[in-house]
Protein backbone atom coordinates (compact mmCIF):
# COMPACT_ATOMS: atom_id res chain seq x y z
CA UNK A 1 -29.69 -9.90 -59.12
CA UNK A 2 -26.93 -12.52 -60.26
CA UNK A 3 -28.43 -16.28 -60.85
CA UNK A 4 -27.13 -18.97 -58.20
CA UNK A 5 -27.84 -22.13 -58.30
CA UNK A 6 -28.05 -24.37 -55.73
CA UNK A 7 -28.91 -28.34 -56.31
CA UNK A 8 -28.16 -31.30 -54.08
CA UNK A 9 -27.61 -34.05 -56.83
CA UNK A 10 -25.35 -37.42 -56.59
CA UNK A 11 -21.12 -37.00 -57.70
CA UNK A 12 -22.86 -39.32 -60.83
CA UNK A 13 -25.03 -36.84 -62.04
CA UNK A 14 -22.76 -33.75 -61.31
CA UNK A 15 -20.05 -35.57 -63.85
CA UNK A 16 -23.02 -36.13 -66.21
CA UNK A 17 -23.45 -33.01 -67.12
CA UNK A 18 -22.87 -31.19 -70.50
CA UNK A 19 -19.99 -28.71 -68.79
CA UNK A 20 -16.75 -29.80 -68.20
CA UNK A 21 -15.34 -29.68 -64.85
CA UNK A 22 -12.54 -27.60 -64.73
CA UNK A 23 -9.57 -26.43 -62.58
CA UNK A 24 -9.04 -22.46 -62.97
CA UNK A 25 -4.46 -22.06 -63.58
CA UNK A 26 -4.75 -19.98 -60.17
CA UNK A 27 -6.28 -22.31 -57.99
CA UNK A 28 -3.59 -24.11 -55.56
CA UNK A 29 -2.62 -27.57 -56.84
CA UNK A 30 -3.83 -31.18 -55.67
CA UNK A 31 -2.18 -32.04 -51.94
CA UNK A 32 -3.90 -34.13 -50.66
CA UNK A 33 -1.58 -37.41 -49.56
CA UNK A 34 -2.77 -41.44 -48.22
CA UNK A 35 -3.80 -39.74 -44.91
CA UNK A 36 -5.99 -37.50 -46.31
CA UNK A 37 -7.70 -40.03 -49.29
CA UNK A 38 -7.50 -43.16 -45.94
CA UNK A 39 -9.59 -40.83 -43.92
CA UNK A 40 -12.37 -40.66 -46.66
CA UNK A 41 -12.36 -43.86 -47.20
CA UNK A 42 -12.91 -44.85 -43.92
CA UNK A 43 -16.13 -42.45 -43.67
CA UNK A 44 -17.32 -44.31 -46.44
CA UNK A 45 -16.84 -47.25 -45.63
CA UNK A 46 -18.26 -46.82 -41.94
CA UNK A 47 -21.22 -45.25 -43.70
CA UNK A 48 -21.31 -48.60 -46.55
CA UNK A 49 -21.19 -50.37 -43.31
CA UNK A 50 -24.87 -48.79 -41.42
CA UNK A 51 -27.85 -51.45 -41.41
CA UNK A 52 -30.12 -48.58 -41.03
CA UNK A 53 -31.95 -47.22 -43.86
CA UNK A 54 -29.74 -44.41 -44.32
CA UNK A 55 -29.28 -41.52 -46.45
CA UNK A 56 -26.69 -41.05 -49.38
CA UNK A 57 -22.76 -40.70 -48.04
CA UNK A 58 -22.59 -36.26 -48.03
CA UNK A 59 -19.05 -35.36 -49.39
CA UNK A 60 -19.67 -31.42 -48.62
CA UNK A 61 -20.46 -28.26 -50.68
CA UNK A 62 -19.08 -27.69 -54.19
CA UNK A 63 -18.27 -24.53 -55.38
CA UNK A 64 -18.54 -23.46 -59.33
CA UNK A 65 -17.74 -21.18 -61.12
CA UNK A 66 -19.94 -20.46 -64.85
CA UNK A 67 -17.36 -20.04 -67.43
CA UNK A 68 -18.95 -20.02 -70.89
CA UNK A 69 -19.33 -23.83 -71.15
CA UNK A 70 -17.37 -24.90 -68.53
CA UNK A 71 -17.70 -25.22 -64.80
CA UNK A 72 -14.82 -24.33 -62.72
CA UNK A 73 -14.17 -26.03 -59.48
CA UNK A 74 -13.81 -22.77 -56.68
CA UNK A 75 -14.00 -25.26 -53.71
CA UNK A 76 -13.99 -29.10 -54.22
CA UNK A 77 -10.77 -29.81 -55.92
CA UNK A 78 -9.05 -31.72 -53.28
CA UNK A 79 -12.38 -34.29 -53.19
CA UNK A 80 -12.92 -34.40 -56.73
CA UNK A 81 -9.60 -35.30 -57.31
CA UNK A 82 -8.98 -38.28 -55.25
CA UNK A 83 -12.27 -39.53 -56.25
CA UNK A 84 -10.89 -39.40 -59.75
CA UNK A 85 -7.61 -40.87 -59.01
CA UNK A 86 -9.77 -43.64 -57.23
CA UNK A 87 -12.23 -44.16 -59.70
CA UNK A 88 -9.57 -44.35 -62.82
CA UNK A 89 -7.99 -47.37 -60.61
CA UNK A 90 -11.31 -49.15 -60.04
CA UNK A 91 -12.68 -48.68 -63.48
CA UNK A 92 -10.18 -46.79 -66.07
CA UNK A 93 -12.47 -43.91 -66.07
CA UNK A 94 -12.12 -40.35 -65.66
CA UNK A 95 -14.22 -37.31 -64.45
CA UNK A 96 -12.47 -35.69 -67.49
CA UNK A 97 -11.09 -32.72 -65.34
CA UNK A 98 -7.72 -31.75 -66.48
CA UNK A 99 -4.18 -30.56 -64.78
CA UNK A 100 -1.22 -28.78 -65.76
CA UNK A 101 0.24 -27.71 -62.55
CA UNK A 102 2.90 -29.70 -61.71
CA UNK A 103 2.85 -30.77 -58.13
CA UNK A 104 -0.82 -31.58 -58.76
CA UNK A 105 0.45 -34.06 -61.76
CA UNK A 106 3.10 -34.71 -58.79
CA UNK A 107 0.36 -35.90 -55.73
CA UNK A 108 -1.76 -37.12 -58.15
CA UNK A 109 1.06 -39.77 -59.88
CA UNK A 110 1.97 -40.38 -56.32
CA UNK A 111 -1.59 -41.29 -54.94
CA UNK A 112 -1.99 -43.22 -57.91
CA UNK A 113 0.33 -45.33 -57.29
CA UNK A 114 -0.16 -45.50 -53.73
CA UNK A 115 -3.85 -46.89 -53.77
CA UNK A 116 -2.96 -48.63 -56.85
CA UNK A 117 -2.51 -51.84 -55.27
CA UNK A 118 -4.67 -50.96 -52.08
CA UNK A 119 -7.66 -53.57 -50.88
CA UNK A 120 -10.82 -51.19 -51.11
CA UNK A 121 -13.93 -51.10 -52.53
CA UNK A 122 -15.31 -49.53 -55.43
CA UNK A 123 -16.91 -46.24 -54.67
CA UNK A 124 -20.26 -45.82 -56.26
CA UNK A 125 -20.88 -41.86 -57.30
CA UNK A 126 -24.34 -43.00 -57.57
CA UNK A 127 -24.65 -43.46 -53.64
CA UNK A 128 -22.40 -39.80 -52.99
CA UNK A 129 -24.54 -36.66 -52.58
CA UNK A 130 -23.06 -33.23 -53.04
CA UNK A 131 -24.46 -30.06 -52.22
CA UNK A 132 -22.87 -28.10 -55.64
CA UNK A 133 -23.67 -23.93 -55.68
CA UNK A 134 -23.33 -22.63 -59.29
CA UNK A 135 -22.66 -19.30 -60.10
CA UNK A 136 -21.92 -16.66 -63.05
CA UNK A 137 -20.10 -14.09 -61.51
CA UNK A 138 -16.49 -15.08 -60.13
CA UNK A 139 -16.59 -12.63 -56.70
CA UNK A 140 -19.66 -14.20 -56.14
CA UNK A 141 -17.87 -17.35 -56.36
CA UNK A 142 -14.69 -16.61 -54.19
CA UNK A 143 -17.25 -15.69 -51.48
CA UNK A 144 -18.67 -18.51 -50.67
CA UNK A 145 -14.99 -19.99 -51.14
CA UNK A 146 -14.22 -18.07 -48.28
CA UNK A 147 -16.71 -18.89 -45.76
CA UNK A 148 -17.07 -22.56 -46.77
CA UNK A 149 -15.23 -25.13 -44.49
CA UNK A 150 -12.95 -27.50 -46.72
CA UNK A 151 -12.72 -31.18 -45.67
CA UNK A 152 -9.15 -32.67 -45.25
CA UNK A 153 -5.85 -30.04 -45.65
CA UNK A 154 -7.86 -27.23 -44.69
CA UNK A 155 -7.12 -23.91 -46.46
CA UNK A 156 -4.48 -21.48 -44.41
CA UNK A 157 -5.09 -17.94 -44.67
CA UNK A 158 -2.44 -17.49 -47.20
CA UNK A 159 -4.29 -20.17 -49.64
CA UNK A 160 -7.43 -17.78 -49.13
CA UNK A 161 -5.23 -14.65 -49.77
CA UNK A 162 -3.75 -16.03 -52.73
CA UNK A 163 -7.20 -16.96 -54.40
CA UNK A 164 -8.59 -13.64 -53.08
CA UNK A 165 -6.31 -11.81 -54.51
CA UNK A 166 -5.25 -13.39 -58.08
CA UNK A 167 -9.10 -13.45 -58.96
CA UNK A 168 -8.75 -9.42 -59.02
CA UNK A 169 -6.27 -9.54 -61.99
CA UNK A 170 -8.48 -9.56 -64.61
CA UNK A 171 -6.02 -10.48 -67.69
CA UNK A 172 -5.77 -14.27 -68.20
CA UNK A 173 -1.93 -13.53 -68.75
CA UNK A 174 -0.65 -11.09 -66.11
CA UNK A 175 -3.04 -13.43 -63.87
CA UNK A 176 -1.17 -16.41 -64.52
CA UNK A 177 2.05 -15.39 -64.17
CA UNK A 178 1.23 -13.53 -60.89
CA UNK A 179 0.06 -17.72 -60.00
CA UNK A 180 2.66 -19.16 -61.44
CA UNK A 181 5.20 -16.96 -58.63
CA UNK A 182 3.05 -17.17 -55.97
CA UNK A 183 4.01 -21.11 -56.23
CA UNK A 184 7.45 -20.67 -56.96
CA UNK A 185 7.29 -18.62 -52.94
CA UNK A 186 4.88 -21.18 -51.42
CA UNK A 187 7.20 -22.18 -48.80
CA UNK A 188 7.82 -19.19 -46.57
CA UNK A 189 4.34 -16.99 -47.57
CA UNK A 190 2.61 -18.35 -44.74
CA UNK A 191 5.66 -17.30 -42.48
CA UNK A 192 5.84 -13.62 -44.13
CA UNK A 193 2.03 -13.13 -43.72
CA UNK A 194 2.23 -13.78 -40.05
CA UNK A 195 5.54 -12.26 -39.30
CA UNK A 196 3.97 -8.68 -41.49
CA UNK A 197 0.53 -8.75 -39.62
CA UNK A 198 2.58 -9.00 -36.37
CA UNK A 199 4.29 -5.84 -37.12
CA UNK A 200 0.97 -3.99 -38.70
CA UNK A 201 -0.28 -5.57 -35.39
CA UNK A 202 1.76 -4.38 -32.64
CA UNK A 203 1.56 -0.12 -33.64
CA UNK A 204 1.34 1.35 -30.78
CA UNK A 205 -1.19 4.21 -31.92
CA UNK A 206 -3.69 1.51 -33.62
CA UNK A 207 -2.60 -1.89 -31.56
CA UNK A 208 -4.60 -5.11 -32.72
CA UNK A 209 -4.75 -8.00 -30.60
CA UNK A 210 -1.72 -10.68 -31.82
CA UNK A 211 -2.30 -14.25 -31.82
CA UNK A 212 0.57 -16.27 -29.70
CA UNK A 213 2.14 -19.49 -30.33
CA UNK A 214 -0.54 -21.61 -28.91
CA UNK A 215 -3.12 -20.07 -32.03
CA UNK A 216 -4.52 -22.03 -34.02
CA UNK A 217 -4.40 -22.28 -37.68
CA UNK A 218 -8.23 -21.09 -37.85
CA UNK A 219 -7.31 -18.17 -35.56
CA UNK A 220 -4.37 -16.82 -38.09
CA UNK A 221 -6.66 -17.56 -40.99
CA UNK A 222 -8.77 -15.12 -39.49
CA UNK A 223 -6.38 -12.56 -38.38
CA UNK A 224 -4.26 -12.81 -42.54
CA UNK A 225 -8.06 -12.43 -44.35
CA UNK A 226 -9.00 -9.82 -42.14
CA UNK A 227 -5.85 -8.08 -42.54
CA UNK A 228 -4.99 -8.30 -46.09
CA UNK A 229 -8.32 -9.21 -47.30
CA UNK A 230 -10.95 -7.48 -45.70
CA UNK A 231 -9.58 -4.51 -44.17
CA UNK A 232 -7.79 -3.01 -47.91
CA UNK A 233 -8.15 -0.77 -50.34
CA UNK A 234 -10.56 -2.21 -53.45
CA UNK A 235 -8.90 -0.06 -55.75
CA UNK A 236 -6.18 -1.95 -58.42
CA UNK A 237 -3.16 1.12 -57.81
CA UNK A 238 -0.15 -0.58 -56.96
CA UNK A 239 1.19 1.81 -54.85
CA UNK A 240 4.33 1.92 -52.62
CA UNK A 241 5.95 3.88 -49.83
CA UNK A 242 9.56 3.80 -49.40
CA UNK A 243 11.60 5.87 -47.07
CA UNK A 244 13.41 8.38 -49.37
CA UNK A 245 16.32 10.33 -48.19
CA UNK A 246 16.71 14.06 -50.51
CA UNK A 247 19.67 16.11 -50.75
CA UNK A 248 20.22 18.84 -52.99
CA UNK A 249 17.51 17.59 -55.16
CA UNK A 250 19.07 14.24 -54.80
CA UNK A 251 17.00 11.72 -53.92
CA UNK A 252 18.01 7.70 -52.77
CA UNK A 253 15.33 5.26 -51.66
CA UNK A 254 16.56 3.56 -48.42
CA UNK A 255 14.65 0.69 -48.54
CA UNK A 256 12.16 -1.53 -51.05
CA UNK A 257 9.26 -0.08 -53.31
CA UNK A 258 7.10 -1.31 -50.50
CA UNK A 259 6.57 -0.73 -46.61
CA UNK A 260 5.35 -2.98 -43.82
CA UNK A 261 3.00 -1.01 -42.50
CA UNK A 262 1.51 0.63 -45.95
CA UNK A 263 -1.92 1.41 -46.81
CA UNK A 264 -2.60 -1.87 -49.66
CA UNK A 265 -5.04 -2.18 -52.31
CA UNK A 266 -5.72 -5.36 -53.22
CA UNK A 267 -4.57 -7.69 -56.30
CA UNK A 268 -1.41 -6.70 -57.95
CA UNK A 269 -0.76 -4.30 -54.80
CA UNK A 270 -0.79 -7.03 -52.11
CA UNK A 271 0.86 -9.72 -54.05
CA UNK A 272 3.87 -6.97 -54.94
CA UNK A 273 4.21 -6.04 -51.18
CA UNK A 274 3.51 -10.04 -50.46
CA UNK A 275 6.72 -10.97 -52.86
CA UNK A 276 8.58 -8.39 -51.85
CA UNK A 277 9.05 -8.99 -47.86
CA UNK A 278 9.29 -13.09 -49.25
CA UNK A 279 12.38 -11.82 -51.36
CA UNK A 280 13.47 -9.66 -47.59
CA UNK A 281 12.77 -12.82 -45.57
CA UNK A 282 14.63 -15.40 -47.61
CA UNK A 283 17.69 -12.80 -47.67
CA UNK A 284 17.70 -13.03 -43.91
CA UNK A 285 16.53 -16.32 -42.60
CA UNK A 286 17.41 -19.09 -45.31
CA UNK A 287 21.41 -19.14 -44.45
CA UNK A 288 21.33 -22.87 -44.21
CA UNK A 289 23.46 -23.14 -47.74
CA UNK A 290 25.41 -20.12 -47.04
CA UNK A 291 28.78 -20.06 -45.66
CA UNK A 292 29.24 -15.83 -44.99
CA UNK A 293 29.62 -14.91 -41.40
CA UNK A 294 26.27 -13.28 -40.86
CA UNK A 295 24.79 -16.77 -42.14
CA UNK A 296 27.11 -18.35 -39.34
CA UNK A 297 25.77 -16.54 -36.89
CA UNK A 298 21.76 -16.98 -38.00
CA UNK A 299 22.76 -20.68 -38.03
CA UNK A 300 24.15 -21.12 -34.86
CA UNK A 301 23.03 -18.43 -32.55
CA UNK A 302 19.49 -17.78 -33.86
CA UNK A 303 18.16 -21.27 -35.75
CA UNK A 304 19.50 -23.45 -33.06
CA UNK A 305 17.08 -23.37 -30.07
CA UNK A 306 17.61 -23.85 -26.72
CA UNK A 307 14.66 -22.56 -24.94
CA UNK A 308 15.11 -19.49 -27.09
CA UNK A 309 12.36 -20.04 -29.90
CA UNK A 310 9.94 -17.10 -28.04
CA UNK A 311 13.10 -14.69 -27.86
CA UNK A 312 13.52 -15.83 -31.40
CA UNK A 313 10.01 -14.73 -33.06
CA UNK A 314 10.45 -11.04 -32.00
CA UNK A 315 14.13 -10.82 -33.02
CA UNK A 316 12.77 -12.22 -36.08
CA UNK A 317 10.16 -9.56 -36.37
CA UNK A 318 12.30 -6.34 -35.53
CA UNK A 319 15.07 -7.76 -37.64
CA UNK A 320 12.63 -7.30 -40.74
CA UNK A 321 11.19 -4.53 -39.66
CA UNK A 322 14.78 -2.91 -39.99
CA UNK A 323 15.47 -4.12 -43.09
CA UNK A 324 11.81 -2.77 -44.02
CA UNK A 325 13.34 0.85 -43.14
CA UNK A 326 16.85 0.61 -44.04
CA UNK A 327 17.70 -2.42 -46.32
CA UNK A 328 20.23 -4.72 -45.73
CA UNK A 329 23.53 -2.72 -46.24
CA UNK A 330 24.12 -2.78 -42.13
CA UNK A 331 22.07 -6.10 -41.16
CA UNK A 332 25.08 -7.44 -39.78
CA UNK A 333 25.59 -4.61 -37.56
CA UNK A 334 22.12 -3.89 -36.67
CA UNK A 335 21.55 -7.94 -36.28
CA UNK A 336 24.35 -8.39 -33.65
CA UNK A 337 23.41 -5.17 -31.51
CA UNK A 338 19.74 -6.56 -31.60
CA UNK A 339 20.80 -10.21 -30.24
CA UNK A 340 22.62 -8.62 -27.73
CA UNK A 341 19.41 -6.57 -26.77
CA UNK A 342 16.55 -9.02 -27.08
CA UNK A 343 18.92 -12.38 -26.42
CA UNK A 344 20.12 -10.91 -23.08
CA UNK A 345 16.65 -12.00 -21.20
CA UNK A 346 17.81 -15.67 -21.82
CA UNK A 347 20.41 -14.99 -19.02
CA UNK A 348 18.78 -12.09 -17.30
CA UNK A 349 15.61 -13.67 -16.07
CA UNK A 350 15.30 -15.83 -13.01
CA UNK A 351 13.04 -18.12 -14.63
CA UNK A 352 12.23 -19.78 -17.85
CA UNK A 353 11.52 -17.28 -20.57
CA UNK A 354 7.53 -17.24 -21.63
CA UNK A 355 6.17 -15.32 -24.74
CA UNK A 356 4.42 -13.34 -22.33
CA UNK A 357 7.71 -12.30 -21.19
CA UNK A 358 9.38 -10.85 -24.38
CA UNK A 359 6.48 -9.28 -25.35
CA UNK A 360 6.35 -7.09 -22.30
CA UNK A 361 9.96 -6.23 -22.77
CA UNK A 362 9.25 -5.59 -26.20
CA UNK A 363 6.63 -3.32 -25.40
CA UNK A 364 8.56 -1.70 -22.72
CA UNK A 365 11.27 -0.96 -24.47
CA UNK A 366 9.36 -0.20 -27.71
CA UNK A 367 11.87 -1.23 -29.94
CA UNK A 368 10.07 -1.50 -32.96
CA UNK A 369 8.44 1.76 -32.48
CA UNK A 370 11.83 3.12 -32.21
CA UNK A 371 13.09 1.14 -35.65
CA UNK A 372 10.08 2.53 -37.55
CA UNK A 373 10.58 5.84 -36.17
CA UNK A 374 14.48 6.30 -36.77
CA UNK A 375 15.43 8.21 -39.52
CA UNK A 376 18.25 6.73 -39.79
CA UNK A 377 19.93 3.39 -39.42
CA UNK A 378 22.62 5.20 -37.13
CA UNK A 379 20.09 6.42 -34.82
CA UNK A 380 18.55 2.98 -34.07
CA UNK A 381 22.19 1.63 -33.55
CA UNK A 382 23.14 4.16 -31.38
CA UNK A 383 19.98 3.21 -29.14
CA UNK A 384 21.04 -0.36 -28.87
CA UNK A 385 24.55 0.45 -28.26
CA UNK A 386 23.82 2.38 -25.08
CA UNK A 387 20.57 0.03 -23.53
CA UNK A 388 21.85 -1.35 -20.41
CA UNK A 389 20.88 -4.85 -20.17
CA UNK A 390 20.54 -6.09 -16.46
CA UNK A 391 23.07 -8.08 -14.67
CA UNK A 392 23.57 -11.93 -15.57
CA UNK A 393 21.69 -14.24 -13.16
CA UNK A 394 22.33 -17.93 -13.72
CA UNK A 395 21.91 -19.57 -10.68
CA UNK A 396 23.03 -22.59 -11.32
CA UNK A 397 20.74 -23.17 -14.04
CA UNK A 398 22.20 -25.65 -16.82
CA UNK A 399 19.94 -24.16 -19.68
CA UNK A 400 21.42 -20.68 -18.97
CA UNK A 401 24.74 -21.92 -18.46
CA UNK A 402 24.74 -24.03 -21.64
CA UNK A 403 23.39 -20.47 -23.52
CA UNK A 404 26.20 -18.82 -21.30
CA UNK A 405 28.59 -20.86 -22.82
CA UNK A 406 27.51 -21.31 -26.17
CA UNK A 407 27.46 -17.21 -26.61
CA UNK A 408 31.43 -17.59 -25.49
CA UNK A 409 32.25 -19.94 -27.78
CA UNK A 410 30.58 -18.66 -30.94
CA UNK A 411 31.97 -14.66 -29.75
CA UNK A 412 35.44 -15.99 -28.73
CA UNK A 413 34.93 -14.46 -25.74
CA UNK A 414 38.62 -14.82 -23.23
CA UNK A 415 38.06 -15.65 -19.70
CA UNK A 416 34.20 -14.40 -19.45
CA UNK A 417 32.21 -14.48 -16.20
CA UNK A 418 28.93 -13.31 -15.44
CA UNK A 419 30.03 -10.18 -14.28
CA UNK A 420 32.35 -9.01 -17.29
CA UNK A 421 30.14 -10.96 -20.09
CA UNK A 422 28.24 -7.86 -21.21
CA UNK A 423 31.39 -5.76 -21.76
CA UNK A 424 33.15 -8.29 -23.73
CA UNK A 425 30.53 -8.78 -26.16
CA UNK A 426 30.17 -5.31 -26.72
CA UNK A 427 33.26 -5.11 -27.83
CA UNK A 428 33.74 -8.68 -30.08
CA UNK A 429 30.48 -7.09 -31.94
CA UNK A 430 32.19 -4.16 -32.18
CA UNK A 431 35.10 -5.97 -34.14
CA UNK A 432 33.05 -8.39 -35.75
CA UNK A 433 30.94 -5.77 -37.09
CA UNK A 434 34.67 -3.84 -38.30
CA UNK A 435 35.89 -7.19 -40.30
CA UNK A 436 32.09 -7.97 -41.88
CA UNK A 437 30.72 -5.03 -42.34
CA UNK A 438 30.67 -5.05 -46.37
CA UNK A 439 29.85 -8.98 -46.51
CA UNK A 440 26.35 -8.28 -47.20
């Protein structure tokens, strides 16, 4: 049975000890900022501030890892941290933890010189009690990581994933280079988690409830650990499964290595298929420094809302789950005919468009069962092509009619009304699609 440990000591006497604290290369870096490090102050300083003969100020559970002579900090790194920062200001002394990552060197420069010059009062560790849980074996670790509740930026599910999965790469090396590009993607990860589990999600022959806008961040936590955590393979294959077209003993993969809705083992397996949709989703939706037509339209048309950001999410979604089957050799085309088909509820319903909304049409017209079931690219177009979209219903709205308008404007439409729209556009994509075809 593996040895825990489990002591509730002061911060003085967990910094006394012979180990040194440190921070593992894969952990995420130091974020907290002044709002987090004011709102700990002002818990201890409400607590200073009791008459009452009252107990030590609790700053939470610690989580360490065993690591020959050193500890490493699982869960606490955020807390220890500031108190460091705050302590080397008061006093000039240090905890002795180290950093190398470089937004952590970043926040913690920054909060340094923040609180610097700030009126508080010295924090004595001898009058902090933490609740620290030592163990030897690193899974061990990671689950309590996991379950445990962090104190200020709470952990998103991607921060879990990411720990989850790095600690399964069991050379130093490969493990800290898998880190070190995990950060380099930070940005959009959380975006490509939620926009994959959607898709995983909504199949039709295995559908899993899908958390709406109104979610919270503790409700997508659970849904990305469950999904890409939980619920996968324990095995360390990287394995992927591309749509292969054979002819003559010919064979050309359509798409990437890896598909959205693949079995996925995890460590190396789920970080692969992780990186690779982040490398599909920053193709398709960061045109904001791009000057090509389909950027143009993305831009204008799809980034700029206007009562369109529910319409916008499941555009989103089908538009990688295309470019999951089929690559992006016809994304213009494909992208066009789809705003045509999902975009055309912004003028077709009476009344303002709900999520509820466009995910019944979605489901009704099963449009990403039909993109994952095409075998080719052509087949999927020719579906959008022929959908009849209902007749345009403004009434007199000035949302619709500013959409109305805006869709003229960006399509050079000549002379559109409501009942002739439809017809037009068909055939301005038709010619747009002629003239950019090869752009991407």
């Amino acid at each position: 049975m593996e040895e825990i440990i489990v002591e509730s000591i002061t911060l003085k006497e967990l910094f006394d000890k012979q180990q040194t604290l440190a921070i593992p290369e894969y952990q995420r870096p130091y974020v907290w900022t002044p709002k987090e490090i004011n709102k700990l102050l002002g818990q201890f300083k409400q607590h200073q501030e009791r008459t009452d003969d009252k107990p030590l100020f609790y700053l939470g559970s610690i989580v360490l890892h065993k690591k020959d002579n050193s500890l490493e900090i699982i869960d606490g790194q955020q807390r220890l941290t500031t108190l460091q920062i705050l302590s080397v200001i008061k006093s000039n002394s240090d905890f002795g933890i180290k950093y190398s990552h470089p937004i952590s060197l970043k926040n913690i420069k920054s909060n340094h010189r923040h609180f610097s010059n700030n009126n508080y009062e010295t924090i004595d560790l001898e009058s902090i009690n933490v609740t620290i849980v030592i163990v030897e074996s690193e899974d061990l670790a990671y689950s309590f990581f996991e379950t445990l509740n962090t104190g200020g930026k709470r952990l998103s599910g991607t921060d879990i994933l990411k720990a989850h999965h790095l600690r399964s790469i069991t050379k130093i090396a490969e493990r800290n280079k898998y880190a070190y590009n995990w950060e380099e993607r930070q940005r959009n990860l959380e975006a490509v988690n939620k926009l994959l589990a959607k898709a995983r999600r909504i199949d039709y022959l295995k559908p899993k409830n899908i958390p709406d806008k109104f979610a919270s961040a503790e409700n997508w936590k659970n849904v990305l650990t469950e999904d890409f955590a939980e619920n996968i393979g324990k095995e360390k294959l990287d394995i992927g499964y591309s749509l292969v077209e054979i002819e003559e003993n010919t064979h050309r993969i359509i798409s990437n290595k890896y598909s959205i809705r693949q079995p996925l083992n995890e460590g190396k397996n789920y970080i692969n298929y992780l990186m690779s949709f982040s490398n599909s989703y920053n193709a398709i939706f960061d045109t904001k420094n791009r000057e090509d037509f389909y950027s143009k339209f993305n831009n204008i048309m799809i980034e700029q809302i206007d009562g369109t950001v529910d319409l916008r999410s499941f555009y989103q979604l089908c538009l990688l789950c295309f470019v999951d089957m089929f690559g992006t050799n016809n994304m213009i085309e494909f992208s066009l005919w789809l705003f045509r088909h999902i975009f055309s509820l912004r003028l077709n319903e009476q009344s303002r468009i709900y999520e509820p909304t466009v995910r019944n049409y979605v489901d009704n017209t099963k449009i990403i069962e039909r993109i994952f079931h095409a075998y080719n690219y052509q087949e999927i177009i020719t579906y959008l092509k022929e959908y009849k979209t209902t007749e345009i219903k403004i009434y007199g709205s000035q949302v619709k009619q500013r959409f109305f308008l805006k869709c003229c404007d960006f399509f050079s439409l000549d002379n559109p009304s409501e009942a002739n729209f439809d017809e037009k556009l068909k055939v301005k994509i038709e010619e747009i699609v002629k003239n950019h075809k090869d752009e991407i």
